[in-house]
N, C-alpha and C. Protein backbone atom coordinates (compact mmCIF):
# COMPACT_ATOMS: atom_id res chain seq x y z
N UNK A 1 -42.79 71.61 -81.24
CA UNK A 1 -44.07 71.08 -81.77
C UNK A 1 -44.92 70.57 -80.64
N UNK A 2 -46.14 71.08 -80.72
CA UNK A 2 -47.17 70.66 -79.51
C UNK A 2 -47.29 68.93 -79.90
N UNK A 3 -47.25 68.11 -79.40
CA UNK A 3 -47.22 66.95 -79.09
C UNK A 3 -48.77 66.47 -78.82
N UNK A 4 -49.20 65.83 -80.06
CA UNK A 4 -50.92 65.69 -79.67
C UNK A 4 -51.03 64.55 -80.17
N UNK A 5 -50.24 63.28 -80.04
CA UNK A 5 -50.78 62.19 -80.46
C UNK A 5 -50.97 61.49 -78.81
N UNK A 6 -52.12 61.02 -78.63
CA UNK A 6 -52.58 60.01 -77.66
C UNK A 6 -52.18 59.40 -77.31
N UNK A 7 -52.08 58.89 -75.88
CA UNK A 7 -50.87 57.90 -75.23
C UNK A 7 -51.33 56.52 -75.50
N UNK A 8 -50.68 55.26 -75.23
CA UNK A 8 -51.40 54.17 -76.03
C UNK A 8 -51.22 53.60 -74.67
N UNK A 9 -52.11 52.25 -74.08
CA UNK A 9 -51.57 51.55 -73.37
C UNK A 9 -51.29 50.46 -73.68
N UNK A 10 -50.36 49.96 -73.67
CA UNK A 10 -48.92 48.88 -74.26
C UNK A 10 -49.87 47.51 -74.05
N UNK A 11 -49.89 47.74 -72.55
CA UNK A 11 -50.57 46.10 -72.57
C UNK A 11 -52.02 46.06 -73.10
N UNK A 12 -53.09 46.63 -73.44
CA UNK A 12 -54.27 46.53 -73.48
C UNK A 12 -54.60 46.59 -75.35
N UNK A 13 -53.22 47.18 -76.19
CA UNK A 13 -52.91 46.77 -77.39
C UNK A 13 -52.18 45.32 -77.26
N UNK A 14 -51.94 45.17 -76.65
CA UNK A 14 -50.94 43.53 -76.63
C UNK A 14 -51.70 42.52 -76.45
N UNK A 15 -53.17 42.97 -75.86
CA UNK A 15 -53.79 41.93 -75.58
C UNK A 15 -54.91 42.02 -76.36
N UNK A 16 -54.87 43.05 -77.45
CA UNK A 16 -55.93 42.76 -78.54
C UNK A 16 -55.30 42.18 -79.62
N UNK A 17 -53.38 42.24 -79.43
CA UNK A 17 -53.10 41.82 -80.50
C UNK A 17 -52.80 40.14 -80.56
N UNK A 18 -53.09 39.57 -79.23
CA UNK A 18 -53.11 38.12 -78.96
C UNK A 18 -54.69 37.78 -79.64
N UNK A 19 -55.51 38.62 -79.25
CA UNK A 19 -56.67 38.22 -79.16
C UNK A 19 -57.08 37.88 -80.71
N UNK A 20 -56.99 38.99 -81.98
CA UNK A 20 -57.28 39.27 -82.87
C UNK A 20 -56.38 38.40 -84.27
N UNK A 21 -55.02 37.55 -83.47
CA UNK A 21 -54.85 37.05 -84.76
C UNK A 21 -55.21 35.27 -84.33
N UNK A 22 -55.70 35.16 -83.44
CA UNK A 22 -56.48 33.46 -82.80
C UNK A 22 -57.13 33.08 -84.42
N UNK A 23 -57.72 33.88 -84.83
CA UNK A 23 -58.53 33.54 -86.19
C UNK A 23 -57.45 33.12 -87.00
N UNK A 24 -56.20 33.08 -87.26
CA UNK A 24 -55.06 33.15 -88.40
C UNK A 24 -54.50 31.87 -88.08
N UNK A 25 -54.91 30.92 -87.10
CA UNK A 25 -54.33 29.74 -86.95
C UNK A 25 -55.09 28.92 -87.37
N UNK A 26 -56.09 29.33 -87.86
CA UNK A 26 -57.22 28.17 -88.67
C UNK A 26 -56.96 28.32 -90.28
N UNK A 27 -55.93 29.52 -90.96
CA UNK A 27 -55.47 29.22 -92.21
C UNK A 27 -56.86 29.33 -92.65
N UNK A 28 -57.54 30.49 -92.66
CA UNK A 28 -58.90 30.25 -93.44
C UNK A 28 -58.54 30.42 -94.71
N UNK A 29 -59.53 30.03 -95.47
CA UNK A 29 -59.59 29.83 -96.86
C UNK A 29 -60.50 30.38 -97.70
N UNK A 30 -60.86 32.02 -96.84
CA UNK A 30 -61.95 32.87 -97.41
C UNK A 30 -61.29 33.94 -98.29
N UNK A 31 -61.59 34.52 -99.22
CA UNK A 31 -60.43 35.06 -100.60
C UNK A 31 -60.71 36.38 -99.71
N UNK A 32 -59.88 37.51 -99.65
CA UNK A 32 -59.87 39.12 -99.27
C UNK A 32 -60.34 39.26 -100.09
N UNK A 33 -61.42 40.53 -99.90
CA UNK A 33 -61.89 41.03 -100.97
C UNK A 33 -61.64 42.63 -100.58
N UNK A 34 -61.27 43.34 -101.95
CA UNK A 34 -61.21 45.11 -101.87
C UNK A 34 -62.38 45.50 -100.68
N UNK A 35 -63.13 45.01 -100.76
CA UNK A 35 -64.35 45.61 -99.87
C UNK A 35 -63.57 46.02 -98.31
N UNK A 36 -62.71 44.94 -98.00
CA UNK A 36 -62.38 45.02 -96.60
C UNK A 36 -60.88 45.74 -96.28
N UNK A 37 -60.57 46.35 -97.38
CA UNK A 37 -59.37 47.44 -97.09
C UNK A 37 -59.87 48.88 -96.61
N UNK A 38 -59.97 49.36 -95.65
CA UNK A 38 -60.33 50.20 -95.43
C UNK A 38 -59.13 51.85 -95.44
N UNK A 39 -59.47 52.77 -96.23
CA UNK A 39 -58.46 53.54 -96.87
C UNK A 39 -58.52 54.91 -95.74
N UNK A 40 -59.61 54.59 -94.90
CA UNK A 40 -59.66 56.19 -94.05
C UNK A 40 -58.26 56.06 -92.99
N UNK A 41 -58.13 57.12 -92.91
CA UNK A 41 -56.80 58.16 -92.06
C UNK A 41 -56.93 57.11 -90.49
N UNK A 42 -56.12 56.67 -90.53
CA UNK A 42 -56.10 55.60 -89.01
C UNK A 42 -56.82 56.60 -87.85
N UNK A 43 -57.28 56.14 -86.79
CA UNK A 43 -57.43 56.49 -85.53
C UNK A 43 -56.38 55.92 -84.70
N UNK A 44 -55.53 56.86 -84.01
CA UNK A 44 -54.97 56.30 -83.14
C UNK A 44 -55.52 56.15 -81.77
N UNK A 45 -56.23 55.00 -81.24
CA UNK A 45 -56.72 54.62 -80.23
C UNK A 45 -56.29 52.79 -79.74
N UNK A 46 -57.02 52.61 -78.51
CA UNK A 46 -57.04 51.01 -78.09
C UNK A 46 -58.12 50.47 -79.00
N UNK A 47 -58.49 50.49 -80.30
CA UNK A 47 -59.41 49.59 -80.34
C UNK A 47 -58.84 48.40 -81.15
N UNK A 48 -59.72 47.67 -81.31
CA UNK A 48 -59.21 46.12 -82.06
C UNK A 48 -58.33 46.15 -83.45
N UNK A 49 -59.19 46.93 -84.32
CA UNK A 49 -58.32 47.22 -85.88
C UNK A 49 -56.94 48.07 -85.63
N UNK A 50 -56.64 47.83 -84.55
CA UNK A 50 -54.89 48.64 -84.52
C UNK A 50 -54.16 47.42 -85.02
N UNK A 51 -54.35 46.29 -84.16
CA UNK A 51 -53.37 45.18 -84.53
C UNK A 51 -54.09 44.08 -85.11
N UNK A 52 -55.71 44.25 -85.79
CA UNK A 52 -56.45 43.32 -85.82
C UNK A 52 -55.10 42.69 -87.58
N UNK A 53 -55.41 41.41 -87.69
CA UNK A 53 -54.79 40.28 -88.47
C UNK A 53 -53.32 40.38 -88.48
N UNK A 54 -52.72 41.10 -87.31
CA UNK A 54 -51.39 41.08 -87.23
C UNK A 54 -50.71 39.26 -86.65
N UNK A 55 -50.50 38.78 -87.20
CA UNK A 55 -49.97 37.41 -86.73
C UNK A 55 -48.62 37.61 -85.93
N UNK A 56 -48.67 36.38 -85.23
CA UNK A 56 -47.56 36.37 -84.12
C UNK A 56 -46.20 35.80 -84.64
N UNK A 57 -45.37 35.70 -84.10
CA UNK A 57 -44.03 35.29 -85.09
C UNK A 57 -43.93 34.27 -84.81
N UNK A 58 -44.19 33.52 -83.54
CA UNK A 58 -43.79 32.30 -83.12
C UNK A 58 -44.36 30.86 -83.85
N UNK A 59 -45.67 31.44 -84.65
CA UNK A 59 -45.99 30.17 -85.28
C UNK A 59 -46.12 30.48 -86.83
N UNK A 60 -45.71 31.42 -87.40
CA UNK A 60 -45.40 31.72 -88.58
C UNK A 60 -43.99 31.85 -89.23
N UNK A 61 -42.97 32.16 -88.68
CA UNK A 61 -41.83 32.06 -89.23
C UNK A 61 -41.01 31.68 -88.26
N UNK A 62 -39.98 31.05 -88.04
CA UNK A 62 -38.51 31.08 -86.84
C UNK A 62 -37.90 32.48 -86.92
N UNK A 63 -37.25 33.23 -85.77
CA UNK A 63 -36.78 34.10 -85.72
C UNK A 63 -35.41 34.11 -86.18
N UNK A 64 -35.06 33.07 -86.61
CA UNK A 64 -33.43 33.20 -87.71
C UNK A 64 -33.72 33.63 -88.78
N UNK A 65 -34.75 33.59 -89.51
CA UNK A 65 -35.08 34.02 -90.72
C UNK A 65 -35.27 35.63 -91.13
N UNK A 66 -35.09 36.00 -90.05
CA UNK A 66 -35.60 37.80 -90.08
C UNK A 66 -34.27 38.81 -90.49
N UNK A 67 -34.86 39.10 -91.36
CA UNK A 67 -33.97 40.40 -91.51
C UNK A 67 -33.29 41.57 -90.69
N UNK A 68 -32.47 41.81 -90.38
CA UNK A 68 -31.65 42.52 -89.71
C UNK A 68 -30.68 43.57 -90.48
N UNK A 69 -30.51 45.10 -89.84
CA UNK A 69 -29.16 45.37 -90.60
C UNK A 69 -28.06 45.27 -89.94
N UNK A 70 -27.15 45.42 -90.71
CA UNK A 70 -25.93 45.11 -90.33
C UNK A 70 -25.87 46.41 -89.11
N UNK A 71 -25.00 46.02 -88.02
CA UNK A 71 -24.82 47.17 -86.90
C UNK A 71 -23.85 47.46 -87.71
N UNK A 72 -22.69 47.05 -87.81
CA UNK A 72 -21.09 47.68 -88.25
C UNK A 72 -21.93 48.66 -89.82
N UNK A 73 -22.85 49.03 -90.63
CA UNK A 73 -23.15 49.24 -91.61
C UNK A 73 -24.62 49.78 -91.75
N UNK A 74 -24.85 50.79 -90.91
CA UNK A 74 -26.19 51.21 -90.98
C UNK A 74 -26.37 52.30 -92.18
N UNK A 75 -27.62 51.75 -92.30
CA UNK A 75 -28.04 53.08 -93.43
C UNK A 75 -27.88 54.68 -92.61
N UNK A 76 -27.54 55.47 -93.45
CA UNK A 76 -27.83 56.54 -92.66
C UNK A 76 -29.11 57.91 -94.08
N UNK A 77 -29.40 57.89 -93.88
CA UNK A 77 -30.42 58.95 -94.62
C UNK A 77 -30.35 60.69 -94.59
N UNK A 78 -30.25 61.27 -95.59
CA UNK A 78 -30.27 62.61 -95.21
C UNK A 78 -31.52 62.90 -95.22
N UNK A 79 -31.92 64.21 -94.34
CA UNK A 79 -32.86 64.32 -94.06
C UNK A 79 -33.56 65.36 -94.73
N UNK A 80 -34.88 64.73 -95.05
CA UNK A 80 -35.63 65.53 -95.76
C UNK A 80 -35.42 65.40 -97.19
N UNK A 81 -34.63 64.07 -97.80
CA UNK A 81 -34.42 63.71 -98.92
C UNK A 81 -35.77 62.56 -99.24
N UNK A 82 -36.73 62.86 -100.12
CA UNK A 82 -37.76 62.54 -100.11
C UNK A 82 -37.80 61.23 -101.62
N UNK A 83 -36.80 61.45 -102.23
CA UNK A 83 -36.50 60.52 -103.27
C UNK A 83 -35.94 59.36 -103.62
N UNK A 84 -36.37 58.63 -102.20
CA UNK A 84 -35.17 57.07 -101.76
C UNK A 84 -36.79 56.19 -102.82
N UNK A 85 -35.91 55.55 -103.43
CA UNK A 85 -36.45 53.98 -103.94
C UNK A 85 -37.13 53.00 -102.79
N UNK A 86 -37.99 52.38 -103.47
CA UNK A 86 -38.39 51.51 -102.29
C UNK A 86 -37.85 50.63 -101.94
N UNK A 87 -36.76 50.28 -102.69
CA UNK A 87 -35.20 49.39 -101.94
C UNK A 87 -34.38 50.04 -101.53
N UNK A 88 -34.21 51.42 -101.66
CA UNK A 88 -33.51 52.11 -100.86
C UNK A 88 -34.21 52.36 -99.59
N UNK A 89 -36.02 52.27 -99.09
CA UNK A 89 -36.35 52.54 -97.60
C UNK A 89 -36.46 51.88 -96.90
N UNK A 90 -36.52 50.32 -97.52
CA UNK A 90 -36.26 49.27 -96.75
C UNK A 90 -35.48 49.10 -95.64
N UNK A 91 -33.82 49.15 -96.04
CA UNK A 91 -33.32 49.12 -94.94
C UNK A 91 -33.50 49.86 -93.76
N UNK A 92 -34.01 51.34 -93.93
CA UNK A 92 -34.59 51.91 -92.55
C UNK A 92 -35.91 51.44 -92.01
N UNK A 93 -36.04 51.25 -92.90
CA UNK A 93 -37.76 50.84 -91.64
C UNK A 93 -37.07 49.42 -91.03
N UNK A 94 -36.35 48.08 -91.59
CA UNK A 94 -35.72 47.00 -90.54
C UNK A 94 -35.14 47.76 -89.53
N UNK A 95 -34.19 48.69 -89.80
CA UNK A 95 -32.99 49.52 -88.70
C UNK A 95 -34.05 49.65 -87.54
N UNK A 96 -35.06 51.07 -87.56
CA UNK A 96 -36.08 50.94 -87.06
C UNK A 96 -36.83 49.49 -86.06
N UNK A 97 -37.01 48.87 -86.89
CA UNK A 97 -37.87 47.46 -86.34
C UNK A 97 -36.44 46.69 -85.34
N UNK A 98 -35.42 46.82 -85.77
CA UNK A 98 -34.41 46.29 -84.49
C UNK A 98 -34.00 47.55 -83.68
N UNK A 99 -34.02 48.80 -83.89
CA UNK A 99 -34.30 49.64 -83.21
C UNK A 99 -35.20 49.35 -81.63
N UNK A 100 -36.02 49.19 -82.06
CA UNK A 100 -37.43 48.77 -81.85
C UNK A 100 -36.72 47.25 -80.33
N UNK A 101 -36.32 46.22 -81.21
CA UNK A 101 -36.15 45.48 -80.97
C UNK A 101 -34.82 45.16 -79.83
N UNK A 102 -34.16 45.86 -79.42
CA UNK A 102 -32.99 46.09 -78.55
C UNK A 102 -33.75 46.63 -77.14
N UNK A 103 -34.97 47.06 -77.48
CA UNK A 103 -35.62 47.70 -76.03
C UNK A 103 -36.55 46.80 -74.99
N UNK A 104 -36.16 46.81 -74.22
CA UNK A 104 -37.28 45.67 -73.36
C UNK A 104 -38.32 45.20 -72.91
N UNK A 105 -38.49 43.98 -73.41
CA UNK A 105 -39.88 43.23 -73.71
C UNK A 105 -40.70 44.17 -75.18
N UNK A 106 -39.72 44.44 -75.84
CA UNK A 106 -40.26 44.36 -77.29
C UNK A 106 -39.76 43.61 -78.18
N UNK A 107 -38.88 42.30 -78.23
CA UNK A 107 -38.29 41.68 -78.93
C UNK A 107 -39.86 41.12 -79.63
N UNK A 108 -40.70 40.21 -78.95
CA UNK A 108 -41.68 39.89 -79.74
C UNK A 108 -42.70 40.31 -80.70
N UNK A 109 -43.13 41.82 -80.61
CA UNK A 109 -43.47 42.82 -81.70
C UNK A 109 -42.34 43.25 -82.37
N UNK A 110 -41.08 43.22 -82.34
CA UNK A 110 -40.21 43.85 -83.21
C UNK A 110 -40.16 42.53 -84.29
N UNK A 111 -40.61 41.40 -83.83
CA UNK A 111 -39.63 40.32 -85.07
C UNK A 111 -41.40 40.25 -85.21
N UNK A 112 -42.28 40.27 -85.07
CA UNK A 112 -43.75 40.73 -85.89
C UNK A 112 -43.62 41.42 -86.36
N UNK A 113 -43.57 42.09 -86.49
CA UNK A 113 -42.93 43.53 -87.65
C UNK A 113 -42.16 43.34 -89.08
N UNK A 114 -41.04 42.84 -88.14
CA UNK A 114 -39.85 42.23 -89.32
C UNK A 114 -40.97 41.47 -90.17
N UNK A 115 -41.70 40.24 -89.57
CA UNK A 115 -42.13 39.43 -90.85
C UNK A 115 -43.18 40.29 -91.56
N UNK A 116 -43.82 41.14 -91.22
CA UNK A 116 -44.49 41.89 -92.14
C UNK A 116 -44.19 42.79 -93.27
N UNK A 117 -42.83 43.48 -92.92
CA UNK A 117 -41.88 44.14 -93.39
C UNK A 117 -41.69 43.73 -94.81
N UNK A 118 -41.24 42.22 -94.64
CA UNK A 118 -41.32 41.27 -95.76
C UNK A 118 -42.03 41.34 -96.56
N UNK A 119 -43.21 41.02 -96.14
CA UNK A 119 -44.10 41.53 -97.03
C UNK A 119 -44.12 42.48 -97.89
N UNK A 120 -43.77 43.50 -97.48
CA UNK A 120 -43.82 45.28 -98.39
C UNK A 120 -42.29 44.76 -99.07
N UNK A 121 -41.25 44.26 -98.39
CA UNK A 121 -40.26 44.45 -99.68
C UNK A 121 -40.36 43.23 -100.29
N UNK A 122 -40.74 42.35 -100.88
CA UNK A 122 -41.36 41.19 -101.54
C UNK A 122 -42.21 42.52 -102.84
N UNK A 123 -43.29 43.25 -102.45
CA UNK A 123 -43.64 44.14 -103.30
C UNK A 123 -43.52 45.28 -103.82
N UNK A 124 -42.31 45.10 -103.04
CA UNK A 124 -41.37 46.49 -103.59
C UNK A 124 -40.23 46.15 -104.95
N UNK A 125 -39.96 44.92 -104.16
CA UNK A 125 -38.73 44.20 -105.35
C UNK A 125 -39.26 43.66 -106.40
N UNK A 126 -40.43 43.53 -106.56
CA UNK A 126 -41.40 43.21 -107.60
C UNK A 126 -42.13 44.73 -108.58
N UNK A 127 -41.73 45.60 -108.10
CA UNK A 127 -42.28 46.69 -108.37
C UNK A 127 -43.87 47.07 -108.21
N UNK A 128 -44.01 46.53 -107.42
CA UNK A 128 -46.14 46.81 -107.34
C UNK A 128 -46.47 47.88 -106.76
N UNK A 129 -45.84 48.83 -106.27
CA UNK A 129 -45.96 49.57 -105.83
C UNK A 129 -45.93 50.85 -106.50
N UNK A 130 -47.15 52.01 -106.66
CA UNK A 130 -46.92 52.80 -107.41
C UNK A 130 -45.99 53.83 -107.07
N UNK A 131 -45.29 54.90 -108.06
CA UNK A 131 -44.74 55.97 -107.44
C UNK A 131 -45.41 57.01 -106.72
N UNK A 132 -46.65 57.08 -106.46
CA UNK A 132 -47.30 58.03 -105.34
C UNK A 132 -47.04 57.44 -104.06
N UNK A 133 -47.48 56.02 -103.76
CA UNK A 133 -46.79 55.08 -102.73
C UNK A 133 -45.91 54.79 -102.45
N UNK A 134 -44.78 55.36 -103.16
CA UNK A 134 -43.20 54.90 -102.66
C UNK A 134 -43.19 56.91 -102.21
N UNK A 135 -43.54 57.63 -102.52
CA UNK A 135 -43.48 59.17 -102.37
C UNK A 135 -43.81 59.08 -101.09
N UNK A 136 -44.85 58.47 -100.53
CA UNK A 136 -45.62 58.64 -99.37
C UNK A 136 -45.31 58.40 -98.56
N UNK A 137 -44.13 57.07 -98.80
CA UNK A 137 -43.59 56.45 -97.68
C UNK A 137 -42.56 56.59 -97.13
N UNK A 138 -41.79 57.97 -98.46
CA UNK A 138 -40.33 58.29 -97.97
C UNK A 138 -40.74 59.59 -96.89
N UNK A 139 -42.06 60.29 -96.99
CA UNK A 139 -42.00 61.19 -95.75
C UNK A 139 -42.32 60.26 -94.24
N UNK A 140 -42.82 59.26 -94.38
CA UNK A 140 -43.16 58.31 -93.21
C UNK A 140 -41.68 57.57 -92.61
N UNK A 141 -40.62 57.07 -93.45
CA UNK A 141 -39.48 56.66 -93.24
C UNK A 141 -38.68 58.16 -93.00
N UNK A 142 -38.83 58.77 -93.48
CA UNK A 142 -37.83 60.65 -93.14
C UNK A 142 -38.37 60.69 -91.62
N UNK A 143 -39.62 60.63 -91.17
CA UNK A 143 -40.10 61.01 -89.35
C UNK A 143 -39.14 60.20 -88.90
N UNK A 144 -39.36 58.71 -89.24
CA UNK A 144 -39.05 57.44 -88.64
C UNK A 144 -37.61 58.13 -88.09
N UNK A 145 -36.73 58.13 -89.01
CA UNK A 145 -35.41 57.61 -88.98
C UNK A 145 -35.22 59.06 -88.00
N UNK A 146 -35.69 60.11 -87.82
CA UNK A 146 -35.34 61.53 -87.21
C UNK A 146 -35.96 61.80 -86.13
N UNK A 147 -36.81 60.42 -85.95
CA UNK A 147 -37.59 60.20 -84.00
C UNK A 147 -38.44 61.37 -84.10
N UNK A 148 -38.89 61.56 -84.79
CA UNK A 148 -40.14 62.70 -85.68
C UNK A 148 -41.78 61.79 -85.28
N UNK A 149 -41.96 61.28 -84.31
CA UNK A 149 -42.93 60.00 -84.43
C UNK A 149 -44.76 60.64 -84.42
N UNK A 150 -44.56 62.00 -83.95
CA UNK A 150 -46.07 62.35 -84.25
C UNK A 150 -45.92 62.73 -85.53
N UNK A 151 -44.42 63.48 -86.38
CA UNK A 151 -44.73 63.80 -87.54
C UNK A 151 -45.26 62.50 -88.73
N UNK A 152 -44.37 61.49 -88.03
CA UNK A 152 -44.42 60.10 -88.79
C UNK A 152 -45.79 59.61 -89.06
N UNK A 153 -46.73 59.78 -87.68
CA UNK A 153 -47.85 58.92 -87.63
C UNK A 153 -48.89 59.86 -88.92
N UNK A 154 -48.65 61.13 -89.06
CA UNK A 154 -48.93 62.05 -89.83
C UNK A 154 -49.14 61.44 -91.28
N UNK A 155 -48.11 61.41 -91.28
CA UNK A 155 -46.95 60.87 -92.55
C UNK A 155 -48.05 59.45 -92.92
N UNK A 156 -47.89 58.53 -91.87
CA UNK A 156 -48.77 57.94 -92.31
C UNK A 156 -50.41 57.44 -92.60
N UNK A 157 -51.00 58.03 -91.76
CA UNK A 157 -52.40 58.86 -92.72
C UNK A 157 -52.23 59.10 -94.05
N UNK A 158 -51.53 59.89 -94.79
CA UNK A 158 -51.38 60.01 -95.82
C UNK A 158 -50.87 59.23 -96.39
N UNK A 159 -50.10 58.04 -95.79
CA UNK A 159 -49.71 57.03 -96.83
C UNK A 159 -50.65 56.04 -97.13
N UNK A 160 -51.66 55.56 -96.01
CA UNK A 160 -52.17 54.64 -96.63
C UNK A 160 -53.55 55.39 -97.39
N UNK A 161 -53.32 56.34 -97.66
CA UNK A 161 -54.26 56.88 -99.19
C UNK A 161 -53.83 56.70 -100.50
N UNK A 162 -52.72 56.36 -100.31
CA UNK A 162 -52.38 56.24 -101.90
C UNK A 162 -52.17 54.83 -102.21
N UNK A 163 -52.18 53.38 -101.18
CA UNK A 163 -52.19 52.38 -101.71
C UNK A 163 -53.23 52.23 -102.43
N UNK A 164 -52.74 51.43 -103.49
CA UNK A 164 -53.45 50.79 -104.57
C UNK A 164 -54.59 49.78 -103.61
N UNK A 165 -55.87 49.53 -104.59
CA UNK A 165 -56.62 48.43 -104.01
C UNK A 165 -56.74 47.19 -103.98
N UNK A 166 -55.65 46.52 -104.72
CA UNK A 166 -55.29 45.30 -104.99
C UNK A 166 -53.95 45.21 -103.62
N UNK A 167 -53.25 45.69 -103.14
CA UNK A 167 -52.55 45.30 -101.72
C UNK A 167 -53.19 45.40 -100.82
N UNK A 168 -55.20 45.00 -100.85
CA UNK A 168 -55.73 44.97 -99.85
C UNK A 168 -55.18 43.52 -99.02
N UNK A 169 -54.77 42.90 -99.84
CA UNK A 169 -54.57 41.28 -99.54
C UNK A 169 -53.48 41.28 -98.95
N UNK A 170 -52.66 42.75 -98.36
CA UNK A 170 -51.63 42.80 -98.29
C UNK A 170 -51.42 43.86 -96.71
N UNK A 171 -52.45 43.83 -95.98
CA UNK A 171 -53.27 44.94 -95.55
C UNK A 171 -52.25 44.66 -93.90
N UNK A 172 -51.62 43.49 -94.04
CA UNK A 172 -51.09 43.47 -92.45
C UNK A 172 -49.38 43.76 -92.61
N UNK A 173 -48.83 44.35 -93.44
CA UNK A 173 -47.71 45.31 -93.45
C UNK A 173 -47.94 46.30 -93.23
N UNK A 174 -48.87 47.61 -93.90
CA UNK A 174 -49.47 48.72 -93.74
C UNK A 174 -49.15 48.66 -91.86
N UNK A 175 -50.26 47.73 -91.25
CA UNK A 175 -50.40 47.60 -89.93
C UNK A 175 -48.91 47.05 -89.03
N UNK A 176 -48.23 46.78 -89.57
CA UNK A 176 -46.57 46.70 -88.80
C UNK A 176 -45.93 48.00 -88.79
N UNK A 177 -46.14 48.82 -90.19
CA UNK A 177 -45.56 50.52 -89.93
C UNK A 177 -46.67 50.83 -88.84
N UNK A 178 -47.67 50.80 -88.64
CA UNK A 178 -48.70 51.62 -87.78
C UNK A 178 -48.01 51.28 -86.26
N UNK A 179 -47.57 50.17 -86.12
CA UNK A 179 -47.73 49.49 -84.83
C UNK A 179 -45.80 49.72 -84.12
N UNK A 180 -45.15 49.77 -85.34
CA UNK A 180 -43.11 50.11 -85.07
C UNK A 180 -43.77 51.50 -84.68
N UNK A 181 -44.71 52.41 -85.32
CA UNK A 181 -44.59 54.06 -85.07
C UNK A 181 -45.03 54.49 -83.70
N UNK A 182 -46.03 53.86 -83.11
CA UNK A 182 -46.62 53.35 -81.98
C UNK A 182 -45.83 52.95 -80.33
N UNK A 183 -45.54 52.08 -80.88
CA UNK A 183 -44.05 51.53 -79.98
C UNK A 183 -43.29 52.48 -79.81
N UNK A 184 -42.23 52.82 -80.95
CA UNK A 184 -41.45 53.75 -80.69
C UNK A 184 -41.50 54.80 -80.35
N UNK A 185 -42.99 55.48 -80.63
CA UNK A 185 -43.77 56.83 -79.85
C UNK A 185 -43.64 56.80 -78.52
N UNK A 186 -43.86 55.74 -78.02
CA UNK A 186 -43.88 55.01 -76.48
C UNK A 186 -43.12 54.81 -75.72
N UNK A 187 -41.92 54.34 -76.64
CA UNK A 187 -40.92 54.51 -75.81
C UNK A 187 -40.05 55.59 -75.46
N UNK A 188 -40.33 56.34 -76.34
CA UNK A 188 -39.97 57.97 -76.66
C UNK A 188 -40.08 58.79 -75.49
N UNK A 189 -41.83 58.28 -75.59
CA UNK A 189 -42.41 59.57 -74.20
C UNK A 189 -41.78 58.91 -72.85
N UNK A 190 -41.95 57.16 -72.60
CA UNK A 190 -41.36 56.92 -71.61
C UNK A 190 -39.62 57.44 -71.23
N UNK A 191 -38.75 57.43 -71.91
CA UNK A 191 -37.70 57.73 -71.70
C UNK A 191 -37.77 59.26 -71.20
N UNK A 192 -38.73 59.79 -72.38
CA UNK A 192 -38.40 61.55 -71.88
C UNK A 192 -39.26 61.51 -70.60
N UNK A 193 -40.05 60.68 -69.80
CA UNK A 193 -40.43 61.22 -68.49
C UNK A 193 -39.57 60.83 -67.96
N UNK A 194 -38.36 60.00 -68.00
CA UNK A 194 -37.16 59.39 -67.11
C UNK A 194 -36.12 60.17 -66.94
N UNK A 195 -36.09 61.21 -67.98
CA UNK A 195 -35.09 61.67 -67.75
C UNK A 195 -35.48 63.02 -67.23
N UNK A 196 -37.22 63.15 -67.29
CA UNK A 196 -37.47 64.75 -66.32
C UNK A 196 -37.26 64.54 -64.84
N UNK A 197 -37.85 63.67 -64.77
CA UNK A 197 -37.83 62.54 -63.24
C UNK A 197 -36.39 62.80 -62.82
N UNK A 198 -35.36 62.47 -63.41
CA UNK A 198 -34.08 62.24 -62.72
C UNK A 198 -33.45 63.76 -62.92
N UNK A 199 -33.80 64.67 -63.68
CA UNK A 199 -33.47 66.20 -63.21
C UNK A 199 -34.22 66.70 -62.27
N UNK A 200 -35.33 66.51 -61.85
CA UNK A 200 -36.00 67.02 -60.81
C UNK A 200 -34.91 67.16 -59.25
């Protein structure tokens, strides 16, 4: 597969994503409104709405509190099985996010993630989620888990078309899958130039 998703630069997203949640420590008290969910097909670029209202972990939750899977007990997924429950995709997208999180100097976006994560299964275990949106998300978790990450980012374009407009209020989970697919794209390509480098 020709490989056409855009390279990101790590720090210059890291430093929009310091920049952009400064507003979230004042606890505003302005209601979301549908108006400000925006449903078009992401751009993958450096600009601000990549990580804009992504909050930081350090002053929102303690990092004991985060979900983890078990190492001795990982999910494993067959592939191309498109019919997992949305408590059944949970555990891969965490696997993923400590995935994520074992690699260096990503511990602090991986447990940002995790708490967003929360979020989606909080409305998963509640059932709010329709079945076009749990459909959407098992081809986005199928890339994930198979290091498929341009198919994934794919995958998700099309997922956030089918959220409902009432999880606009809900709009900075969406943006933790955008940002684990991202990362892990990244670290992907970095490894595979390490290892052309060292056959040379």
């Amino acid at each position: 597969m020709n490989d056409t998703m855009p390279s990101i630069n790590s720090s210059e997203l890291y430093e929009s994503f310091l920049g952009s949640t400064m507003a979230e420590r004042s606890f505003s008290s302005r209601p979301t409104t549908s108006s400000s969910f925006n449903k078009e097909v992401p751009s993958l670029s450096n600009s601000d709405d990549m990580l804009s209202q992504f909050t930081l972990p350090n002053y929102v939750e303690l990092p004991n509190s985060f979900q983890s899977v078990d190492p001795e007990n990982l999910p494993k997924k067959v592939r191309g099985d498109m019919d997992l429950t949305g408590k059944q995709l949970m555990p891969f997208l965490f696997k993923a996010a400590d995935k994520l999180n074992a690699m260096k100097d990503k511990q602090t976006k991986a447990e940002g993630i995790k708490i967003r994560l929360k979020q989606l299964q909080s409305l998963v275990n509640e059932d709010l989620l329709p079945a076009s949106t749990i459909r959407s998300l098992n081809h986005v978790v199928d890339s994930i888990e198979y290091e498929n990450y341009q198919q994934a980012w794919e995958a998700y374009g099309r997922f956030v078309q089918t959220l409902p407009e009432e999880t606009s209020r809900s709009w900075h989970w969406p943006s933790s899958i955008k940002l684990l697919i991202c990362e892990l794209k990244g670290a992907q390509r970095l490894g595979s130039a390490g290892s052309h480098l060292r056959n040379q």
